[in-house]
C-alpha atoms as a PDB file:
ATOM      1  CA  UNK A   1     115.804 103.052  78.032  1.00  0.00           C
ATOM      2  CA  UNK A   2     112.012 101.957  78.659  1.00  0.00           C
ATOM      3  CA  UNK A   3     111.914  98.269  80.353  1.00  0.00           C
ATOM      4  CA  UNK A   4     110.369  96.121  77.917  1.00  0.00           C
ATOM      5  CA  UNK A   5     107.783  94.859  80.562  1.00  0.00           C
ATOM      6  CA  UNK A   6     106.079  98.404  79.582  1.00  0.00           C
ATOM      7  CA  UNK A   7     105.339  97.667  76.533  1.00  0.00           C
ATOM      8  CA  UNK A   8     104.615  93.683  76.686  1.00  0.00           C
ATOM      9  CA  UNK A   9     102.182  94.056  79.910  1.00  0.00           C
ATOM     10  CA  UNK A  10      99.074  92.211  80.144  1.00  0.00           C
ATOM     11  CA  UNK A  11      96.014  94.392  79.726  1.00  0.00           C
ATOM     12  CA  UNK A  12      94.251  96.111  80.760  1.00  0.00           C
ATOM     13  CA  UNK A  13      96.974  98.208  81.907  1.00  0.00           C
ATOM     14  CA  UNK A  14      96.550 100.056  85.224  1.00  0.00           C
ATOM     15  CA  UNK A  15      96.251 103.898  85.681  1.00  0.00           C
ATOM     16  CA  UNK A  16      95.268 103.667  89.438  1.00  0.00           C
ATOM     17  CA  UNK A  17      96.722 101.482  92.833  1.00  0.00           C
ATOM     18  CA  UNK A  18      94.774 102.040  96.021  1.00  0.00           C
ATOM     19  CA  UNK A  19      96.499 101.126  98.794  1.00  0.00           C
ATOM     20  CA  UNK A  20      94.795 101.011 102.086  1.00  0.00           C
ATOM     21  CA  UNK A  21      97.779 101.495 104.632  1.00  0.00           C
ATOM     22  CA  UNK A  22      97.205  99.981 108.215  1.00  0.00           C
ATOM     23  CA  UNK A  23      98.829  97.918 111.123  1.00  0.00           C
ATOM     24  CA  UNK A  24     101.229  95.242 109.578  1.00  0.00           C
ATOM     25  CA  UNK A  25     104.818  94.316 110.945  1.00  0.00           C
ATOM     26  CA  UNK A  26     107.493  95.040 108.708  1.00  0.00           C
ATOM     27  CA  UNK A  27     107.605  92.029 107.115  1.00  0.00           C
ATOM     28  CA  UNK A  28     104.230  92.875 105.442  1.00  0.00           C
ATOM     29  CA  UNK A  29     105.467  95.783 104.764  1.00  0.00           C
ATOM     30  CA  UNK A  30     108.400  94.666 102.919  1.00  0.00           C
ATOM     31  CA  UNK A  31     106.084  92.054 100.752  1.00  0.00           C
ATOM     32  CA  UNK A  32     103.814  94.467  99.961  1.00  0.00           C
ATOM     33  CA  UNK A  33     106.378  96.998  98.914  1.00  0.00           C
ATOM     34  CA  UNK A  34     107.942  94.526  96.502  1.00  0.00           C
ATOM     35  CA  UNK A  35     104.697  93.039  94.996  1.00  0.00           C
ATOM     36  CA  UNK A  36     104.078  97.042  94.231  1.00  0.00           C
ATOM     37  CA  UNK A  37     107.447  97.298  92.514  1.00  0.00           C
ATOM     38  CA  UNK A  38     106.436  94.487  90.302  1.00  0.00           C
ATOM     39  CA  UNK A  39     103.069  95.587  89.616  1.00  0.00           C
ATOM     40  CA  UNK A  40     104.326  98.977  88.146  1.00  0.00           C
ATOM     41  CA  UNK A  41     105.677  97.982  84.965  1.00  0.00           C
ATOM     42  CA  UNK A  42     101.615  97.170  84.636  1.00  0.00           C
ATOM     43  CA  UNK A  43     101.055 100.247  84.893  1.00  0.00           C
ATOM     44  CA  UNK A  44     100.219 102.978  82.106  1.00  0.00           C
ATOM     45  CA  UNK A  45     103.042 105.938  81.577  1.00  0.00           C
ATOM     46  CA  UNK A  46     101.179 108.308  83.728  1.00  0.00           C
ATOM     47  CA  UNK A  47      99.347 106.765  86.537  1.00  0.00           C
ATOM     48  CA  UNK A  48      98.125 107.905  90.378  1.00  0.00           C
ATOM     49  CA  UNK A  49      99.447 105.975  93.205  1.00  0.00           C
ATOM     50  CA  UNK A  50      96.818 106.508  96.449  1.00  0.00           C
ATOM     51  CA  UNK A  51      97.857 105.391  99.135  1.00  0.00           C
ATOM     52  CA  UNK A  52      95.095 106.032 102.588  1.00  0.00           C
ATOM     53  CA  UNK A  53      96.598 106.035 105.877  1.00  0.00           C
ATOM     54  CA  UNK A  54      94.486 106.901 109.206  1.00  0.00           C
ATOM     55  CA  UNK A  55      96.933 110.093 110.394  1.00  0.00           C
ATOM     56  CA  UNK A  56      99.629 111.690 109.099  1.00  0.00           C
ATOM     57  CA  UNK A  57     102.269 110.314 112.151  1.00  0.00           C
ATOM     58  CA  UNK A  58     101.627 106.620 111.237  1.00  0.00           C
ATOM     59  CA  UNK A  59     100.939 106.540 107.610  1.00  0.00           C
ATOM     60  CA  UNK A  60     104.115 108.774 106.392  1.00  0.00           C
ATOM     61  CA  UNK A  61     107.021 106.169 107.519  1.00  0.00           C
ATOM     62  CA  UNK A  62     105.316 103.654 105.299  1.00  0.00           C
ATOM     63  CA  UNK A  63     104.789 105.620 102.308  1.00  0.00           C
ATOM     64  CA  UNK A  64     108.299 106.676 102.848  1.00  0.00           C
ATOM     65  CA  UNK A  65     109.698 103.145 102.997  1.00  0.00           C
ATOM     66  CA  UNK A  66     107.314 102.038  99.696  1.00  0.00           C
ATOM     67  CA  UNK A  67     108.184 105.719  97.695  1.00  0.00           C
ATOM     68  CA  UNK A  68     111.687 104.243  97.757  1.00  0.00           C
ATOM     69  CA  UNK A  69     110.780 101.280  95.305  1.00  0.00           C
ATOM     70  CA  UNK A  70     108.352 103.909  93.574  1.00  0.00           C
ATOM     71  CA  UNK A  71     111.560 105.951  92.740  1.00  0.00           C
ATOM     72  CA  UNK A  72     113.975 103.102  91.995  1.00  0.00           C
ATOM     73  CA  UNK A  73     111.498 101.989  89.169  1.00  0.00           C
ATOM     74  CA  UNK A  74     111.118 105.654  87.496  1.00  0.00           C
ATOM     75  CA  UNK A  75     114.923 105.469  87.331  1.00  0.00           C
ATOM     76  CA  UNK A  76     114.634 102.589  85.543  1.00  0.00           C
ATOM     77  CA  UNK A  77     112.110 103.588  83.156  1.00  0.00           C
ATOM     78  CA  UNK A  78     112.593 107.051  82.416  1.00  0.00           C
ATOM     79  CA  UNK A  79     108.914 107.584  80.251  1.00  0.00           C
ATOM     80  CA  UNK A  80     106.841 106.599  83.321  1.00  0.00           C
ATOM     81  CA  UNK A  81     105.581 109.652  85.643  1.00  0.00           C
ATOM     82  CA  UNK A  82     103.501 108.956  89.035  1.00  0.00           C
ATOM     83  CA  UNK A  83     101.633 111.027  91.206  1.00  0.00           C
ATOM     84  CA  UNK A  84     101.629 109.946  94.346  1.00  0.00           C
ATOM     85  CA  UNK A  85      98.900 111.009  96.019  1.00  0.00           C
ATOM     86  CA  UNK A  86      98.712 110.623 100.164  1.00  0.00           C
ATOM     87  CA  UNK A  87      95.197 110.167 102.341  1.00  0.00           C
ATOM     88  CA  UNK A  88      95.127 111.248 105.656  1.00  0.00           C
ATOM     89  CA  UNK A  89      94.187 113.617 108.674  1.00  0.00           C
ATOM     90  CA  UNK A  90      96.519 115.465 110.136  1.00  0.00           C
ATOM     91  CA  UNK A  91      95.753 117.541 113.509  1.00  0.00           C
ATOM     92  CA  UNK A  92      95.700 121.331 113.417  1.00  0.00           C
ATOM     93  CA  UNK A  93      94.938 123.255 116.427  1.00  0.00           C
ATOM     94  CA  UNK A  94      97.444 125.997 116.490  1.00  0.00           C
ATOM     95  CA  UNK A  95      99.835 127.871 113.772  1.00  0.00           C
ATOM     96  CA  UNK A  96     102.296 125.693 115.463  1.00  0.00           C
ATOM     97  CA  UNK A  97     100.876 122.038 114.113  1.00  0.00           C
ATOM     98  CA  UNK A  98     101.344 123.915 110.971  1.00  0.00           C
ATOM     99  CA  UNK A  99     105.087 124.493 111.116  1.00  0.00           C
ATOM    100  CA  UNK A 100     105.611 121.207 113.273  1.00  0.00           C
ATOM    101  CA  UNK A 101     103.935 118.682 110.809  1.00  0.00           C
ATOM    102  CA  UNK A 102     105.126 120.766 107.671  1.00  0.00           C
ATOM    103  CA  UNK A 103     108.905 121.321 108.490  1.00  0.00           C
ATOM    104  CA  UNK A 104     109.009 117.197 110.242  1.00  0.00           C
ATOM    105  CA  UNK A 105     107.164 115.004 107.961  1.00  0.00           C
ATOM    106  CA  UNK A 106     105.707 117.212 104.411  1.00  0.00           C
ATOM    107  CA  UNK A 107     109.205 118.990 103.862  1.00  0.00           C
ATOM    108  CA  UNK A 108     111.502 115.710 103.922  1.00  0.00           C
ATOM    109  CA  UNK A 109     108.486 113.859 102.184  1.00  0.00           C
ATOM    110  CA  UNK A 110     109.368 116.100  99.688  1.00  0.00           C
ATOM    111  CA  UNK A 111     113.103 116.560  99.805  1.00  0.00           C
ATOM    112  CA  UNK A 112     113.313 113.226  99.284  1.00  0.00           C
ATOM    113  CA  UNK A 113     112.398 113.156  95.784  1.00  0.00           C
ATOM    114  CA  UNK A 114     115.176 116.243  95.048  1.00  0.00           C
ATOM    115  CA  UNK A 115     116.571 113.887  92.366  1.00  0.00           C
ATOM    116  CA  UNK A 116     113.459 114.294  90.407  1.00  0.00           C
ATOM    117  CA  UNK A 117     112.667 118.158  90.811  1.00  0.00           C
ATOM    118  CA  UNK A 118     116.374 118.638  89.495  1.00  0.00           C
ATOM    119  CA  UNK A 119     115.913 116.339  86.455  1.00  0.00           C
ATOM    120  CA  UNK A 120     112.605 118.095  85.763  1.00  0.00           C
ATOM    121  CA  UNK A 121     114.561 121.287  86.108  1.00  0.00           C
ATOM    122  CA  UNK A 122     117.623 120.550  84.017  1.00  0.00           C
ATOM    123  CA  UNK A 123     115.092 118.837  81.333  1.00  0.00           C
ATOM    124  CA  UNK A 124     112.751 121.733  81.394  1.00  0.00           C
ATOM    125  CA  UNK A 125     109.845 119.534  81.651  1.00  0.00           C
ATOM    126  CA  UNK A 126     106.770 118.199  83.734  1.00  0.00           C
ATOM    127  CA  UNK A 127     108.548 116.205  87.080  1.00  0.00           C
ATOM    128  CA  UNK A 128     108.117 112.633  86.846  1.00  0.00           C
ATOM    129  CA  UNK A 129     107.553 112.198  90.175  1.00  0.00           C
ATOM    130  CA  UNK A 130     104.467 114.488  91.981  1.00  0.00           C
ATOM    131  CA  UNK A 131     103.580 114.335  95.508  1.00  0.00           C
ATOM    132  CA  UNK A 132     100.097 115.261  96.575  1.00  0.00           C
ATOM    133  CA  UNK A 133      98.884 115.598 100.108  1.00  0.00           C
ATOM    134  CA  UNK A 134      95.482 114.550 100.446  1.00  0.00           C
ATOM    135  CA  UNK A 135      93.922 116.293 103.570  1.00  0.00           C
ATOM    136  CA  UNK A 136      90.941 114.420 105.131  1.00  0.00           C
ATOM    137  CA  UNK A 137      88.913 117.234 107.388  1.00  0.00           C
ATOM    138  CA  UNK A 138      86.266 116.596 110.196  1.00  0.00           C
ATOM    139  CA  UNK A 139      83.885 118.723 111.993  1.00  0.00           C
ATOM    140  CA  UNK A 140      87.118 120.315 114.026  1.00  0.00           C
ATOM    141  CA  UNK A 141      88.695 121.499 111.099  1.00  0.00           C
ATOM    142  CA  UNK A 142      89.728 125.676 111.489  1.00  0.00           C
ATOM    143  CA  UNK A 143      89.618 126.788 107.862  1.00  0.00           C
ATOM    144  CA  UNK A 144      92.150 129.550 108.239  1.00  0.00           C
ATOM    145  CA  UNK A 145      94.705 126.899 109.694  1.00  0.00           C
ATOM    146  CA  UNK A 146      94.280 124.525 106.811  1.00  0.00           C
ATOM    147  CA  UNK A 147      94.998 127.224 104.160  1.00  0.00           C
ATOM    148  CA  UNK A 148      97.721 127.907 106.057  1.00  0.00           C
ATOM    149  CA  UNK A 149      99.080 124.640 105.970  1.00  0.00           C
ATOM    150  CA  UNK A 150      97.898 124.513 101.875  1.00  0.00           C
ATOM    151  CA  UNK A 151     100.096 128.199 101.098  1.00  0.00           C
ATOM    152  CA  UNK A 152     103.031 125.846 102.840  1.00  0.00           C
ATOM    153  CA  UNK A 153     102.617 123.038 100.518  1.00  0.00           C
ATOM    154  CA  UNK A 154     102.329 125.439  97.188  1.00  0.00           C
ATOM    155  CA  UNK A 155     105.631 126.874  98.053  1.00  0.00           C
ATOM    156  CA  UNK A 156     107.262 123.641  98.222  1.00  0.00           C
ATOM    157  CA  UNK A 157     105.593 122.662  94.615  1.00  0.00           C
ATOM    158  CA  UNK A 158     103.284 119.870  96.932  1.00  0.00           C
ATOM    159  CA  UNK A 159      99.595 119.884  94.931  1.00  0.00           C
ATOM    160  CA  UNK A 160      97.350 120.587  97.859  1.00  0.00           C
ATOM    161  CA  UNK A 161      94.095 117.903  97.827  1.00  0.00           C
ATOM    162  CA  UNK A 162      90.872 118.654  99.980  1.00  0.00           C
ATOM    163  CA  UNK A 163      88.860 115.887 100.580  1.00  0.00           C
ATOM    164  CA  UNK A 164      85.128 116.733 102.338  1.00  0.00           C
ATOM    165  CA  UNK A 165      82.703 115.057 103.449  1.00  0.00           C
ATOM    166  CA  UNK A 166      78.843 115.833 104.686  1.00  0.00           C
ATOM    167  CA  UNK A 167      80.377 117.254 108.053  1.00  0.00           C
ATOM    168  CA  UNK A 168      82.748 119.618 106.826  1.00  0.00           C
ATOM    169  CA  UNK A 169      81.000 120.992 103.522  1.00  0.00           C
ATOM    170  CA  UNK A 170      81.154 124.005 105.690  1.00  0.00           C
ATOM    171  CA  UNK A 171      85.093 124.366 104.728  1.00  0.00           C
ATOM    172  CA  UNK A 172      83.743 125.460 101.351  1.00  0.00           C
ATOM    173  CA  UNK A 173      82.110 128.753 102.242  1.00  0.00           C
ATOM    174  CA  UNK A 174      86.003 129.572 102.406  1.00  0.00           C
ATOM    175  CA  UNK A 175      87.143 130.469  99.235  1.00  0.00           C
ATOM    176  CA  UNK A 176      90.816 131.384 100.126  1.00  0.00           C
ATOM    177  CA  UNK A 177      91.089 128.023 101.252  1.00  0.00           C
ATOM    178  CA  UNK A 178      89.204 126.264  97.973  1.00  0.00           C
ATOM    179  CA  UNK A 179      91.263 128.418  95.803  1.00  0.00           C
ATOM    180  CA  UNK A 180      94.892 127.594  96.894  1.00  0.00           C
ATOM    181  CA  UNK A 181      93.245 123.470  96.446  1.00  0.00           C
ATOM    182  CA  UNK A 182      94.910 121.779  93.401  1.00  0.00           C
ATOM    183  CA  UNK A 183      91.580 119.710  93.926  1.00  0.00           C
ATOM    184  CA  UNK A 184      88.697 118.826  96.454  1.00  0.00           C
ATOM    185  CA  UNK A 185      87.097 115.830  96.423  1.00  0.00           C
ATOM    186  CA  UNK A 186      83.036 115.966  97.797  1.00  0.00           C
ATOM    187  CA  UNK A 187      81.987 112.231  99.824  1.00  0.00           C
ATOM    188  CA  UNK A 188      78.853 111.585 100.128  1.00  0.00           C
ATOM    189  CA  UNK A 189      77.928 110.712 103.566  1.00  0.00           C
ATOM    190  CA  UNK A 190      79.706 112.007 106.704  1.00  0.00           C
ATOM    191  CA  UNK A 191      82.015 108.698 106.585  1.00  0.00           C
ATOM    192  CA  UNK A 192      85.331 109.055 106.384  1.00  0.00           C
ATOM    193  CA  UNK A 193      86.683 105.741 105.828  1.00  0.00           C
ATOM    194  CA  UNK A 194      88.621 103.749 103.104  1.00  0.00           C
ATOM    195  CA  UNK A 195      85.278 102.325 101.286  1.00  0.00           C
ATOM    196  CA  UNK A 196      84.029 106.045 100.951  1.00  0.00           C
ATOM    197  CA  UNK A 197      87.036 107.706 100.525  1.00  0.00           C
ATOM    198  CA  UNK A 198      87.597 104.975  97.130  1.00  0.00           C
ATOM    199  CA  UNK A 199      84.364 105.072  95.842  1.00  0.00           C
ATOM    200  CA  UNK A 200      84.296 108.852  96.293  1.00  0.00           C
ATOM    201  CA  UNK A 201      87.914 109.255  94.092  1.00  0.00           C
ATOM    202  CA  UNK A 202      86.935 106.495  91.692  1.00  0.00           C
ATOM    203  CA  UNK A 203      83.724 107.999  91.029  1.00  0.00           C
ATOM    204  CA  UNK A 204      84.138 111.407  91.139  1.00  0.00           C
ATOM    205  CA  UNK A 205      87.650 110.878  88.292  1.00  0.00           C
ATOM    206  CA  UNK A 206      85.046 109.127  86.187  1.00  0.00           C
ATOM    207  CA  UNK A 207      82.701 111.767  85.525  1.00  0.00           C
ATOM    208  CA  UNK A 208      85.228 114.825  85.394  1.00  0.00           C
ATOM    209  CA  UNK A 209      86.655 113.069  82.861  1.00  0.00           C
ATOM    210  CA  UNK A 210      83.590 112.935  81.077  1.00  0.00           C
ATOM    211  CA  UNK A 211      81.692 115.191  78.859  1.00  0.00           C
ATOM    212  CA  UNK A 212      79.706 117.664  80.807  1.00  0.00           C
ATOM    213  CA  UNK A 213      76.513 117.527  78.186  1.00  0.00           C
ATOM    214  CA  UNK A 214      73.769 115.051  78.618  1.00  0.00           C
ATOM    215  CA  UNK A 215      75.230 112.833  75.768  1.00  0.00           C
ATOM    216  CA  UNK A 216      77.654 112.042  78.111  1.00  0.00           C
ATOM    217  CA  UNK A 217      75.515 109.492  80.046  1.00  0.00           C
ATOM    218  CA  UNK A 218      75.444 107.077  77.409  1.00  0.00           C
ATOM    219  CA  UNK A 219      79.294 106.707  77.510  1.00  0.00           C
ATOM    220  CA  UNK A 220      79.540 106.587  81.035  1.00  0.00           C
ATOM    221  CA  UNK A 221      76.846 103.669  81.223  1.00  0.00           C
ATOM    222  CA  UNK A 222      78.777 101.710  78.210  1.00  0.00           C
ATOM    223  CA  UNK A 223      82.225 102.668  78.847  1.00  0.00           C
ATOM    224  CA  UNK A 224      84.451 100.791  81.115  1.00  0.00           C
ATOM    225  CA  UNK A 225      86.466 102.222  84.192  1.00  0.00           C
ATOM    226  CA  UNK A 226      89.725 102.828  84.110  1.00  0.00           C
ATOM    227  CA  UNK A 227      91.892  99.913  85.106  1.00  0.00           C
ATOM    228  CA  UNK A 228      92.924  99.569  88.971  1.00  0.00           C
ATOM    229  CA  UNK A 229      93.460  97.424  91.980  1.00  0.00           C
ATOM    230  CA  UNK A 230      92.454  98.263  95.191  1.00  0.00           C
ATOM    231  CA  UNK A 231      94.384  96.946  98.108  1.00  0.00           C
ATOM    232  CA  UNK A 232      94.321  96.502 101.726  1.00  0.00           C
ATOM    233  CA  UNK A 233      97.533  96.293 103.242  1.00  0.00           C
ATOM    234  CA  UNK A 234      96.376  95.551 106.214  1.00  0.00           C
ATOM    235  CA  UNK A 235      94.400  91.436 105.797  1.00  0.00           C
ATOM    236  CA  UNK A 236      96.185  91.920 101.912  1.00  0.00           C
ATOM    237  CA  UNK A 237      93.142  91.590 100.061  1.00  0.00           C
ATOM    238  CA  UNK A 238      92.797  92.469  96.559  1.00  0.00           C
ATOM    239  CA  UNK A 239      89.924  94.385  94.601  1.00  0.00           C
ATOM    240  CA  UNK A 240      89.933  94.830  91.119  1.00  0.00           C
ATOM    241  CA  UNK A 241      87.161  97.691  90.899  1.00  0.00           C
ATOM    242  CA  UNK A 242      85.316  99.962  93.154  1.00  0.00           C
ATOM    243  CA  UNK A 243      81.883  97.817  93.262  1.00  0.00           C
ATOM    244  CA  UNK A 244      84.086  94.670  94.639  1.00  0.00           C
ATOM    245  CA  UNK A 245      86.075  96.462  96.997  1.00  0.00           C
ATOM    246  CA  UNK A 246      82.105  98.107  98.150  1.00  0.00           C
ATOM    247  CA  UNK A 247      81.176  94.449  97.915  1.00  0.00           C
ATOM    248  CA  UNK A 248      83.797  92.727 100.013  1.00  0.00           C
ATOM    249  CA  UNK A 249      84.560  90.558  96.547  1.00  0.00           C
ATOM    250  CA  UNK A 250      88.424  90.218  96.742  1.00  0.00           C
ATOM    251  CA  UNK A 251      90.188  88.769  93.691  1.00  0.00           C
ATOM    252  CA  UNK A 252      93.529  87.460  95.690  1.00  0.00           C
ATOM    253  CA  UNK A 253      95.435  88.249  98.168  1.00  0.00           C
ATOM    254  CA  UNK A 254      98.659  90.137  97.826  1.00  0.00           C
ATOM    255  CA  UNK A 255     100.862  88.583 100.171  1.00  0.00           C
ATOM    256  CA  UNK A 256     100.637  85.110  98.965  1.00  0.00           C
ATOM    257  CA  UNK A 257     100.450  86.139  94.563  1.00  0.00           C
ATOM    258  CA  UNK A 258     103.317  87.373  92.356  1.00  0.00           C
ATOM    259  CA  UNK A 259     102.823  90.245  90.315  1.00  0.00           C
ATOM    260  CA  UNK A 260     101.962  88.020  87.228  1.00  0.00           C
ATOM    261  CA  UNK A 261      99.386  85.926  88.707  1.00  0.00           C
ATOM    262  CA  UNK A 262      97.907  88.687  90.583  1.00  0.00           C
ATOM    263  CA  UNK A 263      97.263  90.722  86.700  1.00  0.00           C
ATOM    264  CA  UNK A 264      96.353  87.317  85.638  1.00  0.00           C
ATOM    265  CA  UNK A 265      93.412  86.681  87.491  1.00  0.00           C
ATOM    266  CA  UNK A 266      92.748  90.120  86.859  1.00  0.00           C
ATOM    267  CA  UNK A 267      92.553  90.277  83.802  1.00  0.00           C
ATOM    268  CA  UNK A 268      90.284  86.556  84.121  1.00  0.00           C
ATOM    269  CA  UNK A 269      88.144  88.682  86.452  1.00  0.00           C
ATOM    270  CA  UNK A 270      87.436  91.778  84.016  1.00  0.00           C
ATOM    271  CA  UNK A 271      86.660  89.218  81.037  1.00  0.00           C
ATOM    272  CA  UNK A 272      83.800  87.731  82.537  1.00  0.00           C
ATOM    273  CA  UNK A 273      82.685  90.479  84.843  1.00  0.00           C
ATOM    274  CA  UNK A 274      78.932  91.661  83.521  1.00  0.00           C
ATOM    275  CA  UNK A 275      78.301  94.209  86.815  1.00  0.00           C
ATOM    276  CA  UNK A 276      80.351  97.240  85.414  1.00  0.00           C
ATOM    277  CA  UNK A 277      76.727  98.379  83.761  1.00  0.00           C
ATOM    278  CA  UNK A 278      74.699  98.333  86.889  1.00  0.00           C
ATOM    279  CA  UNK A 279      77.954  99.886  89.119  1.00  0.00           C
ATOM    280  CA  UNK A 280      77.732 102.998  86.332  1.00  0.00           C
ATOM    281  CA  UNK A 281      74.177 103.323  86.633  1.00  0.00           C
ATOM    282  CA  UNK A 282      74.466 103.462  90.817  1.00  0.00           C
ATOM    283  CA  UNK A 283      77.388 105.970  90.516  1.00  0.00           C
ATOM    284  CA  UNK A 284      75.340 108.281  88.661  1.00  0.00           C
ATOM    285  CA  UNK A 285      72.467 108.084  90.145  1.00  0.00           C
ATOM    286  CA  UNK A 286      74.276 108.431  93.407  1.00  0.00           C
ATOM    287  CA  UNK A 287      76.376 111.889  92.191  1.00  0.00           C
ATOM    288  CA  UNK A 288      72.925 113.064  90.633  1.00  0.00           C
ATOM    289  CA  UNK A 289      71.325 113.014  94.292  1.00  0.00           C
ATOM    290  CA  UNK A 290      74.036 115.505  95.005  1.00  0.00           C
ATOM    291  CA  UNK A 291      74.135 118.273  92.581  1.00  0.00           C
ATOM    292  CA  UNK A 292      73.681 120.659  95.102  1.00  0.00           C
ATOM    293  CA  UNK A 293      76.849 119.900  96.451  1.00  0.00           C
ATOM    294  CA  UNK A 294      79.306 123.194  96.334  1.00  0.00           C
ATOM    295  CA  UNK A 295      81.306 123.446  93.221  1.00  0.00           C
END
């Protein structure tokens, strides 16, 4: 049975988290864990979970310790479905990185959610619980390694994510490797960090949602983004958009705000907000610079 929190939420209701992972003892860890777990019953019935780490060695033991809140609340409310999707290098000089990093952090990353991948089995439907790696490249990147490491994730039902930026738009003249992708995401700069990396997602979702024609512009300039916090785990600042997390503008911070207030202020902040016109008209104008960019 569906908690009742789903369907009594203050709105908007989110369909994103960012969470910026970074150096914080575990009692951080633990606070920001369960303000997550409260924020979820804010969230819409299918939503993406981000969560950016700097490598693949210290950012998996975190999202392993939050994904174990993340899997106690699907339990609970058996309508909701998350993709969890995870930001991060991960170093690949030889076939053996490959079967090191896959068989001692990606495989029990995903054995861990067995419970799930049986229900979706014995239901016959979509899994309610979908992991996606999220591989951030740089200039050293071999492309023949990486879609070696992407066949690995396909056969373990793991959605394969590219993420380029300016430096490593060479990775695309590969088209083994952009066709076993679930996705690629195209920054704009060669920056590789958490403000680029969240404008690029934000932005990029936006307009492939969109209609491809040229009617399409007036929507994007009127419509509002879709609802999501942005949050840095590390000082526990809050956004509640991509142009204030760009701006520095935090709304709380997460370590000292339940759930409630947090989505409180929130929603306070989106009321009497009047910059989501001019942040549309900067996103496309910035993504219409780059049309040249590699489909």
């Amino acid at each position: 049975m569906m908690n009742n929190d789903f369907q009594t939420n203050l709105k908007p209701v989110l369909q994103k988290i960012f969470v910026v992972l970074g150096k914080h003892d575990r009692e951080q860890l633990e606070k920001l864990s369960l303000t997550l777990s409260n924020l979820f019953s804010y969230m819409n019935f299918t939503s993406h979970l981000y969560f950016m780490a700097e490598n693949l060695s210290e950012g998996m033991p975190n999202l392993e310790y939050i994904q174990k809140n993340i899997m106690v609340f699907l339990k609970e409310n058996l309508f909701a479905r998350f993709y969890v999707n995870f930001i991060h290098r991960v170093p690949l000089e030889t076939v053996k990185d490959i079967d090191y990093n896959f068989n001692y952090y990606y495989q029990a990353w995903k054995r861990s959610i067995r419970a799930f991948d049986i229900e979706s089995n014995e239901h016959r439907e979509a899994p309610r619980l979908v992991l996606l790696p999220v591989v951030v490249t740089d200039r050293r990147t071999d492309s023949k390694l990486l879609a070696g490491l992407f066949d690995r994730f396909n056969s373990s039902f793991l959605l394969p994510v590219l993420y380029l930026n300016t430096n490593t738009f060479f990775l695309t003249e590969d088209e083994n490797l952009l066709m076993k992708a679930h996705k690629v995401y195209y920054g704009h700069s060669n920056s590789a960090d958490a403000v680029e990396i969240v404008s690029t997602i934000c932005s990029q979702d936006i307009l492939e949602k969109a209609s491809p024609d040229v009617a399409s512009r007036a929507v994007l300039m009127n419509a509002p983004c879709p609802a999501a916090l942005i949050i840095s785990a590390q000082d526990g600042m809050v956004y509640s958009c991509m142009n204030a997390f760009l701006k520095k503008e935090s709304l709380t911070n997460i370590y000292g705000e339940h759930a409630n207030t947090l989505m409180a202020q929130y929603d306070q902040y989106h009321k009497s907000n009047s910059d989501c016109l001019e942040c549309r008209k900067q996103m496309i104008e910035w993504f219409s610079s780059s049309l040249s960019l590699p489909r």
